[in-house]
C-alpha atoms as a PDB file:
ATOM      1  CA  UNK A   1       0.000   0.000   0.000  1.00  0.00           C
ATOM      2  CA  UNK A   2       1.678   3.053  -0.906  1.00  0.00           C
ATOM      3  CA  UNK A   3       1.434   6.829   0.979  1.00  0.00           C
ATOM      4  CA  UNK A   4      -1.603   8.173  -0.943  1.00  0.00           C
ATOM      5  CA  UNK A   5      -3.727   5.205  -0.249  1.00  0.00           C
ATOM      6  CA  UNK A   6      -2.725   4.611   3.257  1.00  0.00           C
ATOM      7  CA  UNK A   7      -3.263   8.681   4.069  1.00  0.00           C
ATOM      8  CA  UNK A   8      -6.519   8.205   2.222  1.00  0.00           C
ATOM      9  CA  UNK A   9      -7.878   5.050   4.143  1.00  0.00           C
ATOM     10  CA  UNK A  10      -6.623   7.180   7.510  1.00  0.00           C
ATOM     11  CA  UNK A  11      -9.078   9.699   6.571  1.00  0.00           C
ATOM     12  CA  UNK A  12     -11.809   7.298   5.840  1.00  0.00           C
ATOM     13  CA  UNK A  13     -11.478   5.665   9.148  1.00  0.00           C
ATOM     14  CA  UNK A  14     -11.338   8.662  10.950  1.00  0.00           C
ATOM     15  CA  UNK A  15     -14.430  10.061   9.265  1.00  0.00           C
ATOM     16  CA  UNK A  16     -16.460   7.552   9.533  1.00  0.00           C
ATOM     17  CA  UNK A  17     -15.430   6.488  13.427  1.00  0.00           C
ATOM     18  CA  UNK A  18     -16.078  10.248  14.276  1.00  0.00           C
ATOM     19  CA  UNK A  19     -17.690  10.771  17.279  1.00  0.00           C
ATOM     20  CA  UNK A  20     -20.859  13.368  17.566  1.00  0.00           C
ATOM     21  CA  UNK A  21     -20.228  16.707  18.645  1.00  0.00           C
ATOM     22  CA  UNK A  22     -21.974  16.219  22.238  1.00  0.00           C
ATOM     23  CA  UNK A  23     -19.144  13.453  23.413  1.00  0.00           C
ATOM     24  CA  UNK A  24     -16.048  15.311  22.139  1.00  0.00           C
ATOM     25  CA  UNK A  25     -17.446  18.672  24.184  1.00  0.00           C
ATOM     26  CA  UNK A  26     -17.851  16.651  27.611  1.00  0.00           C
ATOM     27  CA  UNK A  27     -14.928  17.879  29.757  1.00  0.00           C
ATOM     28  CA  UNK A  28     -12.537  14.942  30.192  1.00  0.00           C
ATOM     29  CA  UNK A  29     -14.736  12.609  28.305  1.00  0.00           C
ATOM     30  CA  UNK A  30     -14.829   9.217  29.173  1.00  0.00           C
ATOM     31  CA  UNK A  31     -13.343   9.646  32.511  1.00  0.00           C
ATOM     32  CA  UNK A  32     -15.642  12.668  34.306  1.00  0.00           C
ATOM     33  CA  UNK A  33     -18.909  10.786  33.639  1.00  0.00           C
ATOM     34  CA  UNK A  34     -21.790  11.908  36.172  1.00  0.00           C
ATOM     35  CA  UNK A  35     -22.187   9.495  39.327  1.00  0.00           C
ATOM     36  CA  UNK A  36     -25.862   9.708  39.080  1.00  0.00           C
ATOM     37  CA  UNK A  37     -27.333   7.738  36.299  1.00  0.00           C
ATOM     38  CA  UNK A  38     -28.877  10.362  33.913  1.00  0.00           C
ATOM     39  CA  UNK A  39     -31.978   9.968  31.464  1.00  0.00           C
ATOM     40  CA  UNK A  40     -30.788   9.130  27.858  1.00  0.00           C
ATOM     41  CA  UNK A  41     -31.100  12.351  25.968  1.00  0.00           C
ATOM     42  CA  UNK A  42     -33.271  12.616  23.158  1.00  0.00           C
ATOM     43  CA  UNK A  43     -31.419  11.991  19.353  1.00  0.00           C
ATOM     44  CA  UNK A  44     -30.941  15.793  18.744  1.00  0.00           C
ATOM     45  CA  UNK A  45     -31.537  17.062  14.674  1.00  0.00           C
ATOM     46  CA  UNK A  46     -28.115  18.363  14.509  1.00  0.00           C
ATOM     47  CA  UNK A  47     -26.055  14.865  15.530  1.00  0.00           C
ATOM     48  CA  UNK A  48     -28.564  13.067  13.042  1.00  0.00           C
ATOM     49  CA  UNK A  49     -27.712  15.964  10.209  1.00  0.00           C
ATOM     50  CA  UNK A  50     -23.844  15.081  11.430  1.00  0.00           C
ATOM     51  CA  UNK A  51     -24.491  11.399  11.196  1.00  0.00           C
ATOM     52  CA  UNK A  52     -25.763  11.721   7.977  1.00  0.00           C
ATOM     53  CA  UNK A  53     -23.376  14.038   5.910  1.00  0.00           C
ATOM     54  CA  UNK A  54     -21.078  11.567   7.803  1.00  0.00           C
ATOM     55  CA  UNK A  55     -22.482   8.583   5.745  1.00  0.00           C
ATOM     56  CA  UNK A  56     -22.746  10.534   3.019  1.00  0.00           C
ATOM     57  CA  UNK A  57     -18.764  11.639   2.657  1.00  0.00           C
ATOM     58  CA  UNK A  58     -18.235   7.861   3.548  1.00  0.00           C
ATOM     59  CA  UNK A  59     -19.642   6.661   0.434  1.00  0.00           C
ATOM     60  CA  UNK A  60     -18.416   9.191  -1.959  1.00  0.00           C
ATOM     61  CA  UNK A  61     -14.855   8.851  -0.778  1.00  0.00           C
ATOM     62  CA  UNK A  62     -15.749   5.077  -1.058  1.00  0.00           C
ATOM     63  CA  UNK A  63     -16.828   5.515  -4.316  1.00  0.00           C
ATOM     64  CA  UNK A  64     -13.752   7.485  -5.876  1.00  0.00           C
ATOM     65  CA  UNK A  65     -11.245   5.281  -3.875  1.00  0.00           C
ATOM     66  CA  UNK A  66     -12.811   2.122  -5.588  1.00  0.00           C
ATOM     67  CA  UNK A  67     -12.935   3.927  -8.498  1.00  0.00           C
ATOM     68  CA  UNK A  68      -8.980   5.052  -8.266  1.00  0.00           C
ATOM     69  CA  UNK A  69      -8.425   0.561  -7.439  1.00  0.00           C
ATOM     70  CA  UNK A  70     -10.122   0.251 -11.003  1.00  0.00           C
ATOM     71  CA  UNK A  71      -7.808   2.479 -12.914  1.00  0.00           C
ATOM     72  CA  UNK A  72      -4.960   1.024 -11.565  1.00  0.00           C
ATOM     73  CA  UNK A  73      -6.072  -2.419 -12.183  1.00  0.00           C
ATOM     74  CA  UNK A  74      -6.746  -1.531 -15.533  1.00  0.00           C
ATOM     75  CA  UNK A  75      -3.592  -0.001 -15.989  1.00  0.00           C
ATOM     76  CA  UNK A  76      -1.535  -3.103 -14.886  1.00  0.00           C
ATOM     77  CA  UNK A  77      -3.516  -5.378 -17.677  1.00  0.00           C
END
């Protein structure tokens, strides 16, 4: 696997593993949980609209890096 690919898998990975905006703003997230167990918050629009573009970018970047594999392959026949 050379540098481009690697670099470009990287940034697959870390888009799509990506946490939503609510866990990376908890102070000191995971270790400063609350003590008291707390009701689960509702799914709010904006980590769903996150979620989603998330997906999206996934499978367009999926798309073009399967479609870079291709020209290579055909390039090596």
């Amino acid at each position: 696997m050379d540098g481009s690919l690697q670099r470009f898998s990287v940034m697959l990975s870390s888009l799509y593993f990506a946490p939503p905006h609510r866990v990376t703003r908890a102070k000191g997230f995971p270790f400063e949980l609350s003590r008291r167990p707390r009701r689960r918050a509702p799914i709010k629009l904006g980590n769903t609209i996150q979620l989603s573009y998330q997906v999206l970018a996934v499978t367009v970047l999926r798309f073009y890096f399967y479609q870079i594999l291709r020209e290579r392959a055909a390039e090596d026949d």
